[in-house]
PDB file of N, CA and C in Angstrom:
ATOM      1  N   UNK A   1      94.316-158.478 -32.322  1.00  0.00           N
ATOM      2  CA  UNK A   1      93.128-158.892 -33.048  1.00  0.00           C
ATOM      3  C   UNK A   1      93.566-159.672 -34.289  1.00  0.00           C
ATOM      4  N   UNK A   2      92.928-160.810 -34.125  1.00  0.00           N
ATOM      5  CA  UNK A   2      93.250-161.630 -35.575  1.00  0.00           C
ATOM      6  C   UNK A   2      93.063-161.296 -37.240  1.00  0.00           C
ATOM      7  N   UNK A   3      93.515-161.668 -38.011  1.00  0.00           N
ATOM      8  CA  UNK A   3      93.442-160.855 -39.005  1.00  0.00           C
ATOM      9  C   UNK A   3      91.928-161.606 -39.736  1.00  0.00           C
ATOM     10  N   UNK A   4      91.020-160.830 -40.604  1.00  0.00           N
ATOM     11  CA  UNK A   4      89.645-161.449 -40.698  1.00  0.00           C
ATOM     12  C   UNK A   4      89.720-162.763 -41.754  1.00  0.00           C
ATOM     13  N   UNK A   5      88.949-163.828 -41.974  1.00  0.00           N
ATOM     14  CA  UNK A   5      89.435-164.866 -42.662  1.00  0.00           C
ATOM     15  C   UNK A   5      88.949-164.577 -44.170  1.00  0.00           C
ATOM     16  N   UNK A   6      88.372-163.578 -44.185  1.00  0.00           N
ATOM     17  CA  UNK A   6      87.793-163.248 -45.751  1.00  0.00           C
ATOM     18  C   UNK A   6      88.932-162.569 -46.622  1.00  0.00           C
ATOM     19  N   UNK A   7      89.837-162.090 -45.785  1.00  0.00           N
ATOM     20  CA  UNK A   7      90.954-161.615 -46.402  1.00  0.00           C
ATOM     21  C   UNK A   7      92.400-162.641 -47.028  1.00  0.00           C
ATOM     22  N   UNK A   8      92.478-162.229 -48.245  1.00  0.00           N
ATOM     23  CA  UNK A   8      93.468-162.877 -48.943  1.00  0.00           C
ATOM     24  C   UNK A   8      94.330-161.850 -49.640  1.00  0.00           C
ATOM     25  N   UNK A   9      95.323-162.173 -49.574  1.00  0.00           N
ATOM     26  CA  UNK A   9      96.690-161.447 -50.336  1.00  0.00           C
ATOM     27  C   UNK A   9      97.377-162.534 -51.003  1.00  0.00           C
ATOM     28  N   UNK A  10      97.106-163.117 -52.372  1.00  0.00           N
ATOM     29  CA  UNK A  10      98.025-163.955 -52.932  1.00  0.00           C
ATOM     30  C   UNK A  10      99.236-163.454 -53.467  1.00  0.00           C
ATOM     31  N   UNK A  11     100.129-164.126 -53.912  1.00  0.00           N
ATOM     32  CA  UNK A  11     101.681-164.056 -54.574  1.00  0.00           C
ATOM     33  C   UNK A  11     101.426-164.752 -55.746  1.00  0.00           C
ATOM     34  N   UNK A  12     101.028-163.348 -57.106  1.00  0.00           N
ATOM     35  CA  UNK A  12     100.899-163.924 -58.104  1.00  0.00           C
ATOM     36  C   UNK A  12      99.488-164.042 -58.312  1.00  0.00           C
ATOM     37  N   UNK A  13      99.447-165.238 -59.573  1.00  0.00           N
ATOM     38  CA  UNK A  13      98.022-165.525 -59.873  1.00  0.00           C
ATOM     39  C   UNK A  13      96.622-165.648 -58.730  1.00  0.00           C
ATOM     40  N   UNK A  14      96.028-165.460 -58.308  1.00  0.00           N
ATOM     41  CA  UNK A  14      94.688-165.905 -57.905  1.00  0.00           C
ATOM     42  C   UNK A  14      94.071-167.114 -58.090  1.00  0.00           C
ATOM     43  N   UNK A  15      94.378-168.447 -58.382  1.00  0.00           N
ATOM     44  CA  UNK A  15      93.915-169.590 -58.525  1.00  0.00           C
ATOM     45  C   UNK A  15      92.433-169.439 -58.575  1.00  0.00           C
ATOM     46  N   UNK A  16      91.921-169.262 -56.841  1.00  0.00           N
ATOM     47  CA  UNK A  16      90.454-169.795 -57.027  1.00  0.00           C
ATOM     48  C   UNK A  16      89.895-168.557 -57.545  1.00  0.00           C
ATOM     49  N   UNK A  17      90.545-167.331 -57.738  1.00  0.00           N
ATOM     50  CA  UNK A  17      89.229-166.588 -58.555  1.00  0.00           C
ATOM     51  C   UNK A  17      89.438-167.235 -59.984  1.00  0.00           C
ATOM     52  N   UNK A  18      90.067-167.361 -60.202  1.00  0.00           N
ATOM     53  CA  UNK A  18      90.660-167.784 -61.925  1.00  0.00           C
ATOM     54  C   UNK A  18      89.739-169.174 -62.072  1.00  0.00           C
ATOM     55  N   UNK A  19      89.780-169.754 -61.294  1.00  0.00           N
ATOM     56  CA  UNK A  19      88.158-170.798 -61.218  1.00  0.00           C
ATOM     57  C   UNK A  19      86.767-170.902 -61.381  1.00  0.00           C
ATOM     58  N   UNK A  20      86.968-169.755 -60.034  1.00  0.00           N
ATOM     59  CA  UNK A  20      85.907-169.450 -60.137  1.00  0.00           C
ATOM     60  C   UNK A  20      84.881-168.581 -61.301  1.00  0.00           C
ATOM     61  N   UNK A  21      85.967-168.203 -62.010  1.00  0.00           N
ATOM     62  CA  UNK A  21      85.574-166.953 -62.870  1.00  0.00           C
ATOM     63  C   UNK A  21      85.305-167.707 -64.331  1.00  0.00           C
ATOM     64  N   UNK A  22      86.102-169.047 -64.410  1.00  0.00           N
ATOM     65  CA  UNK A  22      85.892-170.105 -65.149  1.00  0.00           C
ATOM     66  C   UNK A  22      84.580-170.899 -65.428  1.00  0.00           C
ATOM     67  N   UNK A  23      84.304-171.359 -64.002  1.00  0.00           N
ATOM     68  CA  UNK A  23      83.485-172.038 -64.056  1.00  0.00           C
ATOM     69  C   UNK A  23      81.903-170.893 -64.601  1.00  0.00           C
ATOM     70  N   UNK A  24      81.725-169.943 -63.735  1.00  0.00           N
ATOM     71  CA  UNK A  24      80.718-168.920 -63.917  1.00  0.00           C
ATOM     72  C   UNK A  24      80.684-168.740 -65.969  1.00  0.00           C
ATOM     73  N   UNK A  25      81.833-168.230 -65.749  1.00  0.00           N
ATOM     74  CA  UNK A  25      81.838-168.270 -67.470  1.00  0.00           C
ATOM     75  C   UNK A  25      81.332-169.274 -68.480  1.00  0.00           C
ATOM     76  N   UNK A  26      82.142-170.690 -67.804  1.00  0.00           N
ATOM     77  CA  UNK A  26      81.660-171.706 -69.031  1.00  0.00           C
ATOM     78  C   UNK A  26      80.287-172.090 -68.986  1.00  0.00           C
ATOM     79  N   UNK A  27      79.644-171.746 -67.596  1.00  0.00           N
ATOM     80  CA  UNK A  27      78.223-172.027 -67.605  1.00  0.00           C
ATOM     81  C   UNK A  27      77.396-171.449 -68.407  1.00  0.00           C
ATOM     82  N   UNK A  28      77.834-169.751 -68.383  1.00  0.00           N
ATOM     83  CA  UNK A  28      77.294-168.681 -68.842  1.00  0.00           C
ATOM     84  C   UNK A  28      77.340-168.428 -70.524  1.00  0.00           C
ATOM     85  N   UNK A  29      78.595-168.624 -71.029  1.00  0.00           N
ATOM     86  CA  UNK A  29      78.359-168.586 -72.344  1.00  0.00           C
ATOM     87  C   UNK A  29      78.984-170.013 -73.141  1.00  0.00           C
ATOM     88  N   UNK A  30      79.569-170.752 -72.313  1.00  0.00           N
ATOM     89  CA  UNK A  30      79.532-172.241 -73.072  1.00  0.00           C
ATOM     90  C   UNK A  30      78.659-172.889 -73.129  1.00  0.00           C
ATOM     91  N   UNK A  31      77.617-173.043 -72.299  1.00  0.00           N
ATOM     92  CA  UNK A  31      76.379-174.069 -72.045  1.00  0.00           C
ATOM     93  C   UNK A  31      75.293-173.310 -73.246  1.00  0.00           C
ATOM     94  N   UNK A  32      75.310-171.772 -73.593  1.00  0.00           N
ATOM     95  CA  UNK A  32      74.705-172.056 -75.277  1.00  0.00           C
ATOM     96  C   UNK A  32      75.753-171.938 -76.272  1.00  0.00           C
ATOM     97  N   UNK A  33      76.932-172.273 -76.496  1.00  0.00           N
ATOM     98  CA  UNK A  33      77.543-172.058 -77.320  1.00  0.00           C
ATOM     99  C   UNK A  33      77.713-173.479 -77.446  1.00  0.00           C
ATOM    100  N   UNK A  34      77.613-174.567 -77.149  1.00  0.00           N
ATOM    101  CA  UNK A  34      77.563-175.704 -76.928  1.00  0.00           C
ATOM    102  C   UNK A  34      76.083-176.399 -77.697  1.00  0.00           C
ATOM    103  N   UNK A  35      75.025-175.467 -77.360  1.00  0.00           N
ATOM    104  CA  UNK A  35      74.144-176.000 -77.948  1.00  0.00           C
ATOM    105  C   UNK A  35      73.829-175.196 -79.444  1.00  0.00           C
ATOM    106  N   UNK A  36      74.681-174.050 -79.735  1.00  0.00           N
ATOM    107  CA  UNK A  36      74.110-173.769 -80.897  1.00  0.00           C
ATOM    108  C   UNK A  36      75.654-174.484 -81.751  1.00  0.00           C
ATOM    109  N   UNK A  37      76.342-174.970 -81.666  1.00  0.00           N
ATOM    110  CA  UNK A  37      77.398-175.924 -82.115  1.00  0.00           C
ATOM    111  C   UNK A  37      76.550-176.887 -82.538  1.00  0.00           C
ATOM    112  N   UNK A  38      75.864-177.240 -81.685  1.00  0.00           N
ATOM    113  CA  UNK A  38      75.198-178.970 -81.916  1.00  0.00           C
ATOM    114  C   UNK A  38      73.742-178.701 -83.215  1.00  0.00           C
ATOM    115  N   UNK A  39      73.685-177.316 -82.792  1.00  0.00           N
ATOM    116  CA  UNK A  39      72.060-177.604 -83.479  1.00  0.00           C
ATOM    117  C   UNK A  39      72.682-177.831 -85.044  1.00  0.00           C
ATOM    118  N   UNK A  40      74.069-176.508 -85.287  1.00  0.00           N
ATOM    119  CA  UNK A  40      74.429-175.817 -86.215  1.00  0.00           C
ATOM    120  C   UNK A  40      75.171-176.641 -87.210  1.00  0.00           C
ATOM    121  N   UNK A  41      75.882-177.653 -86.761  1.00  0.00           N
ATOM    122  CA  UNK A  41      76.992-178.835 -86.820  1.00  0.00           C
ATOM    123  C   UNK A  41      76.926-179.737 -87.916  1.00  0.00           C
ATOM    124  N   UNK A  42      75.027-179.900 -87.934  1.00  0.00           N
ATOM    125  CA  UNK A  42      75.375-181.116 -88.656  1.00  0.00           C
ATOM    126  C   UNK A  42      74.770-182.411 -88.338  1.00  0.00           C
ATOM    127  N   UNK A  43      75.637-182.366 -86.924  1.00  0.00           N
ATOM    128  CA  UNK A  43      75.890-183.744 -86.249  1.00  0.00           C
ATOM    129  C   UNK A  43      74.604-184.351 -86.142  1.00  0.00           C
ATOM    130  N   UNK A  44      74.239-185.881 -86.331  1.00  0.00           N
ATOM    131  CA  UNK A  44      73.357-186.507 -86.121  1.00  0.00           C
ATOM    132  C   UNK A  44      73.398-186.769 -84.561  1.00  0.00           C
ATOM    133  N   UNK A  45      72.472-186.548 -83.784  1.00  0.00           N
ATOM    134  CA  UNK A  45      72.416-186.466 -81.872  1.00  0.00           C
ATOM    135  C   UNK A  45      71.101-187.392 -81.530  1.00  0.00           C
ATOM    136  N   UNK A  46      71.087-188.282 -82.357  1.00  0.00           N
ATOM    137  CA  UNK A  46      69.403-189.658 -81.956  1.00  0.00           C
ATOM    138  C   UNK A  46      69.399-189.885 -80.854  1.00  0.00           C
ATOM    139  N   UNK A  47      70.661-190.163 -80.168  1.00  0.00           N
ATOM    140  CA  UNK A  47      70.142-190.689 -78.819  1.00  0.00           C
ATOM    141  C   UNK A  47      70.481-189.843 -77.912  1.00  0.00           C
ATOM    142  N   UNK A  48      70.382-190.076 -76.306  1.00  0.00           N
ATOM    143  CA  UNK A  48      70.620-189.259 -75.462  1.00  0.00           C
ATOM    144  C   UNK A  48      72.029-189.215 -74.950  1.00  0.00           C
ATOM    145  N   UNK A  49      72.567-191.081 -75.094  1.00  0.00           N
ATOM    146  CA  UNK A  49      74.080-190.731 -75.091  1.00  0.00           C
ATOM    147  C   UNK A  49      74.997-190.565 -76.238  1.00  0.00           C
ATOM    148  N   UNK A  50      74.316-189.963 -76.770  1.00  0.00           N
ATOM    149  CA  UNK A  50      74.961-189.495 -78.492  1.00  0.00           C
ATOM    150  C   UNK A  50      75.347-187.669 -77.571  1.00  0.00           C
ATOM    151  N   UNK A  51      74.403-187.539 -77.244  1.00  0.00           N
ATOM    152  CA  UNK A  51      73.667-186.048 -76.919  1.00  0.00           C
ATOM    153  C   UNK A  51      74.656-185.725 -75.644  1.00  0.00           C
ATOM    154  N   UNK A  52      75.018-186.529 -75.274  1.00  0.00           N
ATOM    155  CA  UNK A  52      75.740-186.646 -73.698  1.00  0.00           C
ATOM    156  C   UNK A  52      77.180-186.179 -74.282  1.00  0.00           C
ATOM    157  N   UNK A  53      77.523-187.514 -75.240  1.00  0.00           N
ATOM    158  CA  UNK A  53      79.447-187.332 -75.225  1.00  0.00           C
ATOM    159  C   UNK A  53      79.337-186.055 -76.311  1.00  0.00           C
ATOM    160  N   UNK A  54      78.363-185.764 -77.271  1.00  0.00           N
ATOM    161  CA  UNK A  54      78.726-184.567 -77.906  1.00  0.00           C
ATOM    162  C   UNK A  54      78.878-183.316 -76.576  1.00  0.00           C
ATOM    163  N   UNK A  55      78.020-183.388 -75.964  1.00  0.00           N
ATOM    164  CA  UNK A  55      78.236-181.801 -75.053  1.00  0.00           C
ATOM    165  C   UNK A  55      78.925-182.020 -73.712  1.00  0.00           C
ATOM    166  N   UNK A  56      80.071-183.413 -73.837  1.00  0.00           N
ATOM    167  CA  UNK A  56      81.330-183.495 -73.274  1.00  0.00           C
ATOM    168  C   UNK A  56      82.462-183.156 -73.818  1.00  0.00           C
ATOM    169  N   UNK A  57      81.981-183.773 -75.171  1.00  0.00           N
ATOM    170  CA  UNK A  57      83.659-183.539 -75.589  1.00  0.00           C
ATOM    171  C   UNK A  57      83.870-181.740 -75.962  1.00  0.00           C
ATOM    172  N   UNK A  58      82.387-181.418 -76.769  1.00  0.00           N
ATOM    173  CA  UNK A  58      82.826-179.995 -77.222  1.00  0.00           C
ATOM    174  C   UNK A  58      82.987-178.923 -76.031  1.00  0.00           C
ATOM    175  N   UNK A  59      82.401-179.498 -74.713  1.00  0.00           N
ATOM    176  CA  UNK A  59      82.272-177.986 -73.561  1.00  0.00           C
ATOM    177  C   UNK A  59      83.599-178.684 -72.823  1.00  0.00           C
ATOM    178  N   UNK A  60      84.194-179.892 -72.811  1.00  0.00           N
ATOM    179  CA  UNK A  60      85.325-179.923 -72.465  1.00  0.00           C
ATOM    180  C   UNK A  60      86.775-178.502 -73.092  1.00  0.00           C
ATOM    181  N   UNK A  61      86.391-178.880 -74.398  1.00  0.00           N
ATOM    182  CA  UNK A  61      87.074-177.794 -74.973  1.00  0.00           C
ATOM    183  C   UNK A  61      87.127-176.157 -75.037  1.00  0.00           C
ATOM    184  N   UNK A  62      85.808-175.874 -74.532  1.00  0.00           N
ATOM    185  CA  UNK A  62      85.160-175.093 -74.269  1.00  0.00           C
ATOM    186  C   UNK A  62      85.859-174.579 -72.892  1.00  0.00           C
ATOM    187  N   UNK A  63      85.516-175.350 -72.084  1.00  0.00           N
ATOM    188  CA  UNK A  63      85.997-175.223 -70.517  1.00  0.00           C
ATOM    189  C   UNK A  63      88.070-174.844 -70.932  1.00  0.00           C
ATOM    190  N   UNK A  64      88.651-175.718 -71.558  1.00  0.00           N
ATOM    191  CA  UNK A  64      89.849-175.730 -71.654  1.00  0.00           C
ATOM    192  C   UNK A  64      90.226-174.136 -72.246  1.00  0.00           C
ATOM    193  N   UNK A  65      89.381-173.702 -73.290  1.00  0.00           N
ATOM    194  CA  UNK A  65      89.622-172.384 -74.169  1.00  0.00           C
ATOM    195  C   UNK A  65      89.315-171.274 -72.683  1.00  0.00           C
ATOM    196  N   UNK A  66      88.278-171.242 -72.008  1.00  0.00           N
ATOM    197  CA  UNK A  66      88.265-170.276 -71.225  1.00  0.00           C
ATOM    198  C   UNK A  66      89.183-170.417 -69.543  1.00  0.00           C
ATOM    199  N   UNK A  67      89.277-171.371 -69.615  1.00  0.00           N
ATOM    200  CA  UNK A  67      90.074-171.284 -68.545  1.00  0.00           C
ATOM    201  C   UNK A  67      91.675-170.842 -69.124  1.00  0.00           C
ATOM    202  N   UNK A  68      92.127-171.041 -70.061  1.00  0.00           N
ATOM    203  CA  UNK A  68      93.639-170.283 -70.310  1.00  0.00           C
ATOM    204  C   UNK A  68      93.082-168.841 -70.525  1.00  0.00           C
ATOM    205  N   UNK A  69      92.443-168.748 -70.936  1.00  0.00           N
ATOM    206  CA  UNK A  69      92.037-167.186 -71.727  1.00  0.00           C
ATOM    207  C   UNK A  69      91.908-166.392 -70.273  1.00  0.00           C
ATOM    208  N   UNK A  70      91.234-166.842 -68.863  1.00  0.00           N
ATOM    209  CA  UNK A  70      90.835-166.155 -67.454  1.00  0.00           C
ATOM    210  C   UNK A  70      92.072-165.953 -67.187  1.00  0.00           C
ATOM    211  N   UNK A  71      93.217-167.108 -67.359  1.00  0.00           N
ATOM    212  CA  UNK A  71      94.556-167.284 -66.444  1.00  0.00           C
ATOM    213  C   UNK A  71      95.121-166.338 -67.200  1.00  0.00           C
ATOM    214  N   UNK A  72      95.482-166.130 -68.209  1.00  0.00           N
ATOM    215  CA  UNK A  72      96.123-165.316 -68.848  1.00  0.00           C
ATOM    216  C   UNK A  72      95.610-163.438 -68.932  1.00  0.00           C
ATOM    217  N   UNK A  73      94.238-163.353 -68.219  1.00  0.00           N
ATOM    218  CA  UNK A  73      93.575-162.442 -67.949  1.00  0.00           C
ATOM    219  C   UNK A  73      94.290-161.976 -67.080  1.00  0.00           C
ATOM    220  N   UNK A  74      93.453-162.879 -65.673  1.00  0.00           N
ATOM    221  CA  UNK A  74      94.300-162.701 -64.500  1.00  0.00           C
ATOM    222  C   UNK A  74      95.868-162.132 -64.571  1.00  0.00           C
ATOM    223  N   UNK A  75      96.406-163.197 -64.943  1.00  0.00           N
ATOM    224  CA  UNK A  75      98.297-162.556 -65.166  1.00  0.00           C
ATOM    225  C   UNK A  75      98.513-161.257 -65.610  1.00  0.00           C
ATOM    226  N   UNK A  76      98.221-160.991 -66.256  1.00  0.00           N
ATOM    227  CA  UNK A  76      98.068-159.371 -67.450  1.00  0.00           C
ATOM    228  C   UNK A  76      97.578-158.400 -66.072  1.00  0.00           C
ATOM    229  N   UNK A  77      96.264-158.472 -65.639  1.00  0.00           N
ATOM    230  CA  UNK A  77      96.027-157.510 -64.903  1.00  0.00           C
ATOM    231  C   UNK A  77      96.947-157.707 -63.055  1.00  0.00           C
ATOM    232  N   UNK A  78      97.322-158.825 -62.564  1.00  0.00           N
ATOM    233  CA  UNK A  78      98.165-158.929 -61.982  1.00  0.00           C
ATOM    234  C   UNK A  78      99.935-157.844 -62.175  1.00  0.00           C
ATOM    235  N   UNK A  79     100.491-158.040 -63.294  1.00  0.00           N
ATOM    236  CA  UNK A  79     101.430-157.393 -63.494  1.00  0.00           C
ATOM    237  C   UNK A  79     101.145-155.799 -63.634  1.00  0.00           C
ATOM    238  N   UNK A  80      99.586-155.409 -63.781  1.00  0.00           N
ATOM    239  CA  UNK A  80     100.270-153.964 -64.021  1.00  0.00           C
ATOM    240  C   UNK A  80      99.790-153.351 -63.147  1.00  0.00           C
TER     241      UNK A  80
END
């Protein structure tokens, strides 16, 4: 009997949960942390592509902060 395809045994990190767990996240608490940045900021946002590259560049960073922070999750609970 074949072995079932839902089953995975990686070596090491988990990639796509570490993605997946990324993406869920940055939706979840970057997409308002993103907007209370913008309200909070300062920043003048008149137009819509004012409004665009601000909540690129800051949830870029955003995305970058939680995706090391998952991988480095992942690893930690991997080793013990």
């Amino acid at each position: 009997m074949p072995e079932p395809v839902e089953t995975y045994s990686p070596d090491g990190v988990d990639y796509g949960w570490v993605m997946q767990v990324t993406f869920v996240t940055t939706i979840v608490v970057g997409a308002p942390l993103v907007a209370l940045i913008a309200f909070f900021s300062g920043v003048s946002l008149p137009t819509w592509a004012s409004r665009v590259s601000f909540a690129v560049r800051v949830g870029a960073i955003v995305w970058f902060v939680t995706a090391i922070c998952v991988f480095f999750y992942a690893r930690r609970q991997q080793t013990d």
